[in-house]
PDB file of N, CA and C in Angstrom:
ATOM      1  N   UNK A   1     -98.079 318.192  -8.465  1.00  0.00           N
ATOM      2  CA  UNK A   1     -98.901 317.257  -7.729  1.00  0.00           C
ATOM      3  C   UNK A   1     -99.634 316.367  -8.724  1.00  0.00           C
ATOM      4  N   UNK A   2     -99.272 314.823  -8.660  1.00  0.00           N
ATOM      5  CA  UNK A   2    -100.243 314.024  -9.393  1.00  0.00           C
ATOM      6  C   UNK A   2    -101.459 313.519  -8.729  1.00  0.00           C
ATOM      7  N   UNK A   3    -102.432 314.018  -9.193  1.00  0.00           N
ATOM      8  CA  UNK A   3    -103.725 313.400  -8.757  1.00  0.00           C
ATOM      9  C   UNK A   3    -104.466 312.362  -9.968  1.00  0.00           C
ATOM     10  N   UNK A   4    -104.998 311.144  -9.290  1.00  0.00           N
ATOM     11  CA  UNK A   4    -105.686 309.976  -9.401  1.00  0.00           C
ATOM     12  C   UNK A   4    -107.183 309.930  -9.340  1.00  0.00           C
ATOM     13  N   UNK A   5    -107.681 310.265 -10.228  1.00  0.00           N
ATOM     14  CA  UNK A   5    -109.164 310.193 -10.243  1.00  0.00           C
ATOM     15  C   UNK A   5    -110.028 308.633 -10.462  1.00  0.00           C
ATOM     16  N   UNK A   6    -110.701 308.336 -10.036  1.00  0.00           N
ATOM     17  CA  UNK A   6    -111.164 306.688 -10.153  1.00  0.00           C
ATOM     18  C   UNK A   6    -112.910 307.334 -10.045  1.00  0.00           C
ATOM     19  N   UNK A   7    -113.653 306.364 -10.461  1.00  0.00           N
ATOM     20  CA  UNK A   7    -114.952 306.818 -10.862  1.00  0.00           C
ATOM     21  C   UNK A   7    -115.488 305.005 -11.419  1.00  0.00           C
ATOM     22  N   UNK A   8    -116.867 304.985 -10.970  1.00  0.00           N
ATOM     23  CA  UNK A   8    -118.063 303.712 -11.257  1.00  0.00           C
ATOM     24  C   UNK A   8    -117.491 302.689 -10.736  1.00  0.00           C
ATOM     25  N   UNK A   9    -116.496 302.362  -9.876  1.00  0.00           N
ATOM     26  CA  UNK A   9    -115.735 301.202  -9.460  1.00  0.00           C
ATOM     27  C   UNK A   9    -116.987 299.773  -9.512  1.00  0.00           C
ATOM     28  N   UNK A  10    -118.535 300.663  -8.817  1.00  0.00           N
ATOM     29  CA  UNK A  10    -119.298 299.101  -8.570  1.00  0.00           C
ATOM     30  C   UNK A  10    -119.016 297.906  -8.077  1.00  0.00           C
ATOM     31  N   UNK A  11    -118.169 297.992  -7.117  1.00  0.00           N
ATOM     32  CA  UNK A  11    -118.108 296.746  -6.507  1.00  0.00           C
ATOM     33  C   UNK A  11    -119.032 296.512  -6.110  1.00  0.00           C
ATOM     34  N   UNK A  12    -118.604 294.745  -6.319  1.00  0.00           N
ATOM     35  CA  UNK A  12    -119.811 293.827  -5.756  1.00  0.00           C
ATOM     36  C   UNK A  12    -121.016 293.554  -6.849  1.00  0.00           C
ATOM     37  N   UNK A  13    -120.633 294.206  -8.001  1.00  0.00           N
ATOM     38  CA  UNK A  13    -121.450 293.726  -9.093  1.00  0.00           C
ATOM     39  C   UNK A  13    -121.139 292.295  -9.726  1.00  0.00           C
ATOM     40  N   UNK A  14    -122.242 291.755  -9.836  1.00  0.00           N
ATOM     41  CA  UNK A  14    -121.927 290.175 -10.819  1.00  0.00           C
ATOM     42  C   UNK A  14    -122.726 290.381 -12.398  1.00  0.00           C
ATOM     43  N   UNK A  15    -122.320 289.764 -13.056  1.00  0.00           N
ATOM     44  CA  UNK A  15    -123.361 289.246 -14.433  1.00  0.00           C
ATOM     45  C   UNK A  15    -123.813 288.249 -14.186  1.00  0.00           C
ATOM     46  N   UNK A  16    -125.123 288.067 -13.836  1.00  0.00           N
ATOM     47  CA  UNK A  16    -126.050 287.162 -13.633  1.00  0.00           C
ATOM     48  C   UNK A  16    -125.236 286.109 -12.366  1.00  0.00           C
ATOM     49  N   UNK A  17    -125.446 285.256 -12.586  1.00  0.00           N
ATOM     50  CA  UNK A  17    -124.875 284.464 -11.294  1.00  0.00           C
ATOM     51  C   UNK A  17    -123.303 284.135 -11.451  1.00  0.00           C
ATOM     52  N   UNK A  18    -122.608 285.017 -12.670  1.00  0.00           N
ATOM     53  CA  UNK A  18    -121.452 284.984 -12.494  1.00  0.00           C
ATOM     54  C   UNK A  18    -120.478 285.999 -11.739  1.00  0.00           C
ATOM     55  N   UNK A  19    -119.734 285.405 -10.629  1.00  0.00           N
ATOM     56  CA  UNK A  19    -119.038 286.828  -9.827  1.00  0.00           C
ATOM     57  C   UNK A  19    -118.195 287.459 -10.751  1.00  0.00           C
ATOM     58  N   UNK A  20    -118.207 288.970 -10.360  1.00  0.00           N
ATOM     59  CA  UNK A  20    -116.911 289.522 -10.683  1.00  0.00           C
ATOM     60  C   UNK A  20    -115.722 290.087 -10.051  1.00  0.00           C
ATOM     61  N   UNK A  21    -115.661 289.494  -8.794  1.00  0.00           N
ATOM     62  CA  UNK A  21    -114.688 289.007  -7.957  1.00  0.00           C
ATOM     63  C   UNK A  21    -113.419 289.505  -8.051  1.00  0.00           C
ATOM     64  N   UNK A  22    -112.882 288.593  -8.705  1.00  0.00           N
ATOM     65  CA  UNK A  22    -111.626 288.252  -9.342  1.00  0.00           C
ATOM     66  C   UNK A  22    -111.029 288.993 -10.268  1.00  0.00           C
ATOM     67  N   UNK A  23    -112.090 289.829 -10.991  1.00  0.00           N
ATOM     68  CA  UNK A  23    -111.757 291.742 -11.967  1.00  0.00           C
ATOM     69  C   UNK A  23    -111.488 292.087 -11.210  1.00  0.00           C
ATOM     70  N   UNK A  24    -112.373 292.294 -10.318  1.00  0.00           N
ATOM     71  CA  UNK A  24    -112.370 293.776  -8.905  1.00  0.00           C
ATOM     72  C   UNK A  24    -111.504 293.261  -8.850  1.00  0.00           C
ATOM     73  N   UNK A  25    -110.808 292.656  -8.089  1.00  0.00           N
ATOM     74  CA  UNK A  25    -109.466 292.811  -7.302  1.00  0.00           C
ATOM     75  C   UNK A  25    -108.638 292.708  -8.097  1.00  0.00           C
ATOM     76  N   UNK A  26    -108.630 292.443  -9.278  1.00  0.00           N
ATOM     77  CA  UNK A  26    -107.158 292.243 -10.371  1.00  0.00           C
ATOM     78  C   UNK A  26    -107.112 294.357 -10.146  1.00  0.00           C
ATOM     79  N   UNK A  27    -108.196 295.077 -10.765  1.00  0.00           N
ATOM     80  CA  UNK A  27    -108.538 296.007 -10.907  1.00  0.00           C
ATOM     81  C   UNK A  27    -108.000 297.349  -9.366  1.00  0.00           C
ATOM     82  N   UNK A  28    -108.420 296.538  -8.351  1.00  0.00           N
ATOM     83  CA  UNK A  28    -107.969 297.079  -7.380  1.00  0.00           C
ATOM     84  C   UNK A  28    -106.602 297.108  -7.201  1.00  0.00           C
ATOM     85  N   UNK A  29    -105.640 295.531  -7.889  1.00  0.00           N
ATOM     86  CA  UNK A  29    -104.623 295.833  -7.908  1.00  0.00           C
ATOM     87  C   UNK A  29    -103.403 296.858  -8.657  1.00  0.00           C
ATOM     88  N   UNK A  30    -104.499 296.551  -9.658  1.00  0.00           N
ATOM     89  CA  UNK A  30    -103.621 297.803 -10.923  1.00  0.00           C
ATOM     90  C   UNK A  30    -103.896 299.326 -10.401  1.00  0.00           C
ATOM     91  N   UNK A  31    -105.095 299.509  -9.697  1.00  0.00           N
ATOM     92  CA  UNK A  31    -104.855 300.933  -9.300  1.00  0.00           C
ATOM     93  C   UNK A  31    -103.877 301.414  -8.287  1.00  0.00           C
ATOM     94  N   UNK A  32    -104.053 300.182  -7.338  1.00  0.00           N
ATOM     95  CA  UNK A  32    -102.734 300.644  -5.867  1.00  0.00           C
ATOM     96  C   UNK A  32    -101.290 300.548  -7.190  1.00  0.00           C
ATOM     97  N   UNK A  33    -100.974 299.673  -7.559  1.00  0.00           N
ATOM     98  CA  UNK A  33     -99.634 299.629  -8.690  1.00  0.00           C
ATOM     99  C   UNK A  33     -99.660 301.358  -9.392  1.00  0.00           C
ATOM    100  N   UNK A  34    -100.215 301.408  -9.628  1.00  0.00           N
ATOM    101  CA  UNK A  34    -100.733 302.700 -10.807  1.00  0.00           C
ATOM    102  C   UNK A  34     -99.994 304.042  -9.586  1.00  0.00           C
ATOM    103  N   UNK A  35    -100.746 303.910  -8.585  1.00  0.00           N
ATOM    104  CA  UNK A  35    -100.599 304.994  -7.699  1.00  0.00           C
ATOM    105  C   UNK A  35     -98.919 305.016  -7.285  1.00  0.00           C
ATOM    106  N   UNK A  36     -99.049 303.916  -6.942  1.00  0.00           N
ATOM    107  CA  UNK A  36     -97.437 303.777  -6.388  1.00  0.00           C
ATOM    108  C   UNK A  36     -96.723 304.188  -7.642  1.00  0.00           C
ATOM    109  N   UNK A  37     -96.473 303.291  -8.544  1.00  0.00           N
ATOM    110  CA  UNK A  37     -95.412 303.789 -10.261  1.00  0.00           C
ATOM    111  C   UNK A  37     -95.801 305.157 -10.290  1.00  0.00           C
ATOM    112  N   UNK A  38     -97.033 306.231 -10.110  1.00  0.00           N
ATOM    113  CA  UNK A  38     -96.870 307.155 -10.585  1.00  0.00           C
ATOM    114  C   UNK A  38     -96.398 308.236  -9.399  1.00  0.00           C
ATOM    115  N   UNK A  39     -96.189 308.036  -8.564  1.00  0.00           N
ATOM    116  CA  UNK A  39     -96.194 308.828  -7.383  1.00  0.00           C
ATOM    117  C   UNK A  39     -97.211 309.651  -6.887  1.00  0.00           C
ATOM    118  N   UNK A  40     -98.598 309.228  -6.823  1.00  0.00           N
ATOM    119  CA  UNK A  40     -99.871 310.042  -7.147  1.00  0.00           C
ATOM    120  C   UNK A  40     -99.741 310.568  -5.308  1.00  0.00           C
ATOM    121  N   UNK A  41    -100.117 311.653  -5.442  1.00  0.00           N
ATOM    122  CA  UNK A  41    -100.287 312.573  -3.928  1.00  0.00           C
ATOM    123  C   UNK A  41    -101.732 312.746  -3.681  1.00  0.00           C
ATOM    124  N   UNK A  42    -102.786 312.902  -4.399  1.00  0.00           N
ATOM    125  CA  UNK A  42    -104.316 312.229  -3.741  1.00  0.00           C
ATOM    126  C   UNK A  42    -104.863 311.445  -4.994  1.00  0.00           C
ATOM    127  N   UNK A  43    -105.522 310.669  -4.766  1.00  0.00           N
ATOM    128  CA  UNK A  43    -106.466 310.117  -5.208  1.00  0.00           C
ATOM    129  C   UNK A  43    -108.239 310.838  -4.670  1.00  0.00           C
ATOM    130  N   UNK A  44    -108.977 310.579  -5.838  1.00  0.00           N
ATOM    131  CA  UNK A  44    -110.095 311.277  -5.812  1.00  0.00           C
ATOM    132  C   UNK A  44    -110.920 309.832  -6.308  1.00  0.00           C
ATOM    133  N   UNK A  45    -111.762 309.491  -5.396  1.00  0.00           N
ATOM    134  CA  UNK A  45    -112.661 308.214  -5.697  1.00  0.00           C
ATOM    135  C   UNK A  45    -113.951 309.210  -5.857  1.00  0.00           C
ATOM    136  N   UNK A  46    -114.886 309.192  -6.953  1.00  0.00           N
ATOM    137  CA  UNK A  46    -116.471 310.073  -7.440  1.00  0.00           C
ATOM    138  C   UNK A  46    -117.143 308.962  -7.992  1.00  0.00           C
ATOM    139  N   UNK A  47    -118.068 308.608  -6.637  1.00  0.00           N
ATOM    140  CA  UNK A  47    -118.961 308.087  -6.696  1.00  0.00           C
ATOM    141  C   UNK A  47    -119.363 306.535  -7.436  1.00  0.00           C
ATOM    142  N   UNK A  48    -120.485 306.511  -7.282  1.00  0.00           N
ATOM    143  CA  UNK A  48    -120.531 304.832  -7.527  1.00  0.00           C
ATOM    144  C   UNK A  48    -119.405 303.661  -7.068  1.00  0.00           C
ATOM    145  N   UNK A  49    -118.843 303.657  -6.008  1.00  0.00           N
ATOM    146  CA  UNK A  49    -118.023 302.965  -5.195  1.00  0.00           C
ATOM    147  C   UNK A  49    -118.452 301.388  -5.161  1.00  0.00           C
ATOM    148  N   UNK A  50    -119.942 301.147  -4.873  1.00  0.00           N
ATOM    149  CA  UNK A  50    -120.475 299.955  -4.617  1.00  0.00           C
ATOM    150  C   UNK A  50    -121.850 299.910  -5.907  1.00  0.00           C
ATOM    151  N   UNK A  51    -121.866 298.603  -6.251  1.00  0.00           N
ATOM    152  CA  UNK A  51    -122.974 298.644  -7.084  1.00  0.00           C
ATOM    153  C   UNK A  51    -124.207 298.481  -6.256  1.00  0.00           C
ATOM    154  N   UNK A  52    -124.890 298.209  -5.242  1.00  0.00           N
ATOM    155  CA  UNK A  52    -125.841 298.501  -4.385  1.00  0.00           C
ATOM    156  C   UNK A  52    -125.971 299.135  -3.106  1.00  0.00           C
ATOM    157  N   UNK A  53    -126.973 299.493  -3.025  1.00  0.00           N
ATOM    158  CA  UNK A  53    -127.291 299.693  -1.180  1.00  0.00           C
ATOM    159  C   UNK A  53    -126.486 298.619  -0.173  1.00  0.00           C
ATOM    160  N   UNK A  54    -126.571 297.610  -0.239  1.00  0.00           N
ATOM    161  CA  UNK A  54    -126.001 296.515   0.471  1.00  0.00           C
ATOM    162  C   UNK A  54    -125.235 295.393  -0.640  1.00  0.00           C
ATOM    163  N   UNK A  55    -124.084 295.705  -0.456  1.00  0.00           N
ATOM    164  CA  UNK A  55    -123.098 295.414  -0.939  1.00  0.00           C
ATOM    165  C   UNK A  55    -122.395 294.035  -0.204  1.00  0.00           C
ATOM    166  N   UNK A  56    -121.827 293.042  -1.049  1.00  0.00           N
ATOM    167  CA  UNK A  56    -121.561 291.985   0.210  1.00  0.00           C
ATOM    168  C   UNK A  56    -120.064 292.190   0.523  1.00  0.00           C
ATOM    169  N   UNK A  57    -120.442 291.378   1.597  1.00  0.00           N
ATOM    170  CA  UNK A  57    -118.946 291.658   2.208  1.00  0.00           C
ATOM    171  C   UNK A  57    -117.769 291.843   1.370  1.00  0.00           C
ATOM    172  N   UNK A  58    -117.381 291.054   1.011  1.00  0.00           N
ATOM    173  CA  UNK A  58    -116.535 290.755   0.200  1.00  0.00           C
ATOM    174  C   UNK A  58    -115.940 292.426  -0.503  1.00  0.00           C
ATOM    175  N   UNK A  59    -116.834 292.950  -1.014  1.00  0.00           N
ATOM    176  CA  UNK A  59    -116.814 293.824  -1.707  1.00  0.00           C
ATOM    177  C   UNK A  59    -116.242 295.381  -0.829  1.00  0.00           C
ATOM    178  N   UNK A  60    -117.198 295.345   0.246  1.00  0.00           N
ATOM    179  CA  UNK A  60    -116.578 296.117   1.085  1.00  0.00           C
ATOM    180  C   UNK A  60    -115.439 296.065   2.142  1.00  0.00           C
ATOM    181  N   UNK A  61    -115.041 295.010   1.745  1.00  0.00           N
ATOM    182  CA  UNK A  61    -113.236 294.305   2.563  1.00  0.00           C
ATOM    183  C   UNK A  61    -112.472 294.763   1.289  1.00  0.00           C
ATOM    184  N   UNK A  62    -113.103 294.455   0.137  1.00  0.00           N
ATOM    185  CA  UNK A  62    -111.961 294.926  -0.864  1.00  0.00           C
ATOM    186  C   UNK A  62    -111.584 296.698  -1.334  1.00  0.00           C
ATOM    187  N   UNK A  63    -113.002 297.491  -0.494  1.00  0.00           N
ATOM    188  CA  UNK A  63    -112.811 298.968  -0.859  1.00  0.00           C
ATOM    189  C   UNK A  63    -111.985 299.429   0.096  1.00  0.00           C
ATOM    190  N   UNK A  64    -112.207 298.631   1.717  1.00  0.00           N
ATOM    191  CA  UNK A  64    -111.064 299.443   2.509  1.00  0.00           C
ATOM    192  C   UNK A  64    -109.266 298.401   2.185  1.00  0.00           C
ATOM    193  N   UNK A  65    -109.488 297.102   1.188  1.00  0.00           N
ATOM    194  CA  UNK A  65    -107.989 297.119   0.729  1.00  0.00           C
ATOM    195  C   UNK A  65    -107.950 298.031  -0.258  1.00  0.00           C
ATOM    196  N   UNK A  66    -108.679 298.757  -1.022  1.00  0.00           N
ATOM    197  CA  UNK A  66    -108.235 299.527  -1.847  1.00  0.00           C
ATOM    198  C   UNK A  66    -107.774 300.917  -1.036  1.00  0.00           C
ATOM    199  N   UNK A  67    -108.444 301.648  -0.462  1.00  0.00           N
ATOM    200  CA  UNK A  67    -108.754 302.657   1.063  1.00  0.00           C
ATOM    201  C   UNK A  67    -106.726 302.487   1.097  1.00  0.00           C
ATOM    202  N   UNK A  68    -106.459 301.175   1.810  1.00  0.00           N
ATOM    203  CA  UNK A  68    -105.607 301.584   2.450  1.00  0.00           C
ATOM    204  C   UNK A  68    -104.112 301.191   1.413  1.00  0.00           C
ATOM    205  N   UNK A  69    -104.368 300.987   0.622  1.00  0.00           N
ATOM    206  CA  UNK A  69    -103.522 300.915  -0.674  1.00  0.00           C
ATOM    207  C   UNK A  69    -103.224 302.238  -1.190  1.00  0.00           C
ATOM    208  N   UNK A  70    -104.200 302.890  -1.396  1.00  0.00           N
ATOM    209  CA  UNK A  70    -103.926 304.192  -2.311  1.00  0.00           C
ATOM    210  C   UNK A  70    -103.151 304.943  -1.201  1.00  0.00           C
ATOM    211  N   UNK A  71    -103.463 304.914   0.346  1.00  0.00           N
ATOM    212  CA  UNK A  71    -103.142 305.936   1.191  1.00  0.00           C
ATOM    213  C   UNK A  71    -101.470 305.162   1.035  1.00  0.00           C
ATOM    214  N   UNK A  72    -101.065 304.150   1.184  1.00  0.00           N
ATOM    215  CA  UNK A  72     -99.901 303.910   1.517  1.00  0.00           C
ATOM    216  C   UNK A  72     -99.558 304.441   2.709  1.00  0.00           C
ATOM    217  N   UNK A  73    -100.048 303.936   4.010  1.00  0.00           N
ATOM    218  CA  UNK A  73    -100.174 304.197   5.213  1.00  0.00           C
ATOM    219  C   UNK A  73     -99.948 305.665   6.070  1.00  0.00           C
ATOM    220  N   UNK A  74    -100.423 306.197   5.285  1.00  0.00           N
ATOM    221  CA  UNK A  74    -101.026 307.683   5.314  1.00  0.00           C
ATOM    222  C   UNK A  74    -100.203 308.388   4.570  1.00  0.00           C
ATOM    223  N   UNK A  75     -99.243 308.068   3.840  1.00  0.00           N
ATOM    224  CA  UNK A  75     -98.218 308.818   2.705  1.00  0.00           C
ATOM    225  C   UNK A  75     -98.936 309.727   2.021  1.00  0.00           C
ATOM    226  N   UNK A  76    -100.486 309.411   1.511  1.00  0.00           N
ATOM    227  CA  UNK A  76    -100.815 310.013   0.602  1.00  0.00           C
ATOM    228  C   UNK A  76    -102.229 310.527   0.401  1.00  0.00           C
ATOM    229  N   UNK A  77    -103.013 311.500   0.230  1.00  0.00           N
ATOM    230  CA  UNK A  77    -104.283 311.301   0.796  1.00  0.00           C
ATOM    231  C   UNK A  77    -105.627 310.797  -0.582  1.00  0.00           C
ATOM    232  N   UNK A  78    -106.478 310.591  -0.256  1.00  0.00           N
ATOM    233  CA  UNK A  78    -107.496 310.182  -0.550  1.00  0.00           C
ATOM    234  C   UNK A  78    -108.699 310.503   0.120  1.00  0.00           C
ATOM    235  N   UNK A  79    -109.502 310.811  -1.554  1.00  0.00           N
ATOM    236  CA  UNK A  79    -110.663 311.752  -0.960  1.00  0.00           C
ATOM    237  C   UNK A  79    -112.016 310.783  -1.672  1.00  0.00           C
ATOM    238  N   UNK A  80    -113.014 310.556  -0.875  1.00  0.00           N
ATOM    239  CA  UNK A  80    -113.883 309.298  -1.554  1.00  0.00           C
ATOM    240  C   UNK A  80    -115.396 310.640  -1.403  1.00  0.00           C
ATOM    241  N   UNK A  81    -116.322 310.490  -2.457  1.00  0.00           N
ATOM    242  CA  UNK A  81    -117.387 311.499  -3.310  1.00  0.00           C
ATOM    243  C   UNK A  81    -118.558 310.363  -2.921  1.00  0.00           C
ATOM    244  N   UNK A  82    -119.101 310.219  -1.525  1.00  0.00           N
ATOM    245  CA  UNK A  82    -120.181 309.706  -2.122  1.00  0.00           C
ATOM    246  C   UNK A  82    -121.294 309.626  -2.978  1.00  0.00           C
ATOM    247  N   UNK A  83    -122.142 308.652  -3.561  1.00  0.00           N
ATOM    248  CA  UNK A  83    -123.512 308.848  -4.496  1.00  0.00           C
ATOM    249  C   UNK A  83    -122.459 308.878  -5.940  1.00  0.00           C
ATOM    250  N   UNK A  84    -123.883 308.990  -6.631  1.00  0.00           N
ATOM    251  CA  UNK A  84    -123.126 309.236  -7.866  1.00  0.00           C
ATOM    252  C   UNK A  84    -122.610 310.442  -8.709  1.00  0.00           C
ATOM    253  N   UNK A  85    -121.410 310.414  -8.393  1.00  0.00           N
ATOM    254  CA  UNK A  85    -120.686 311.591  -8.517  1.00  0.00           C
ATOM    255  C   UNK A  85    -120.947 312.997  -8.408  1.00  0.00           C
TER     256      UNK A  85
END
């Protein structure tokens, strides 16, 4: 069984008034890629998921595309740790 551990993701974090957008999701993409090439059977997301309490949208549209990426439409499971780890 290959398991996928992911950890501090922080979405929705910027550096100063610059987004980081466009990481996250490069980032989100290499992990769904990652999962798929490796044949991973769960993924384990521990904590720090979002970099705040209120997170903007954006950020939380991109955790359930990540959500439903790793599952590969329920192929595979995934287990998410809220808080920090």
């Amino acid at each position: 069984m290959r398991l996928l551990h992911v950890s501090d993701l922080h979405l929705g974090r910027a550096l100063g008034d610059l987004s980081r957008e466009p990481e996250q999701r490069d980032l989100v993409g290499e992990l769904i890629a990652a999962a798929d090439e490796l044949a991973v059977a769960l993924t384990l997301i521990s904590g720090d998921v979002f970099d705040s309490w209120n997170p903007p949208a954006w950020a939380e549209d991109l955790f359930f595309e990540l959500l439903d990426g790793l599952a590969a439409g329920g192929q595979r499971a995934v287990a998410v740790i809220a808080g920090n780890h």
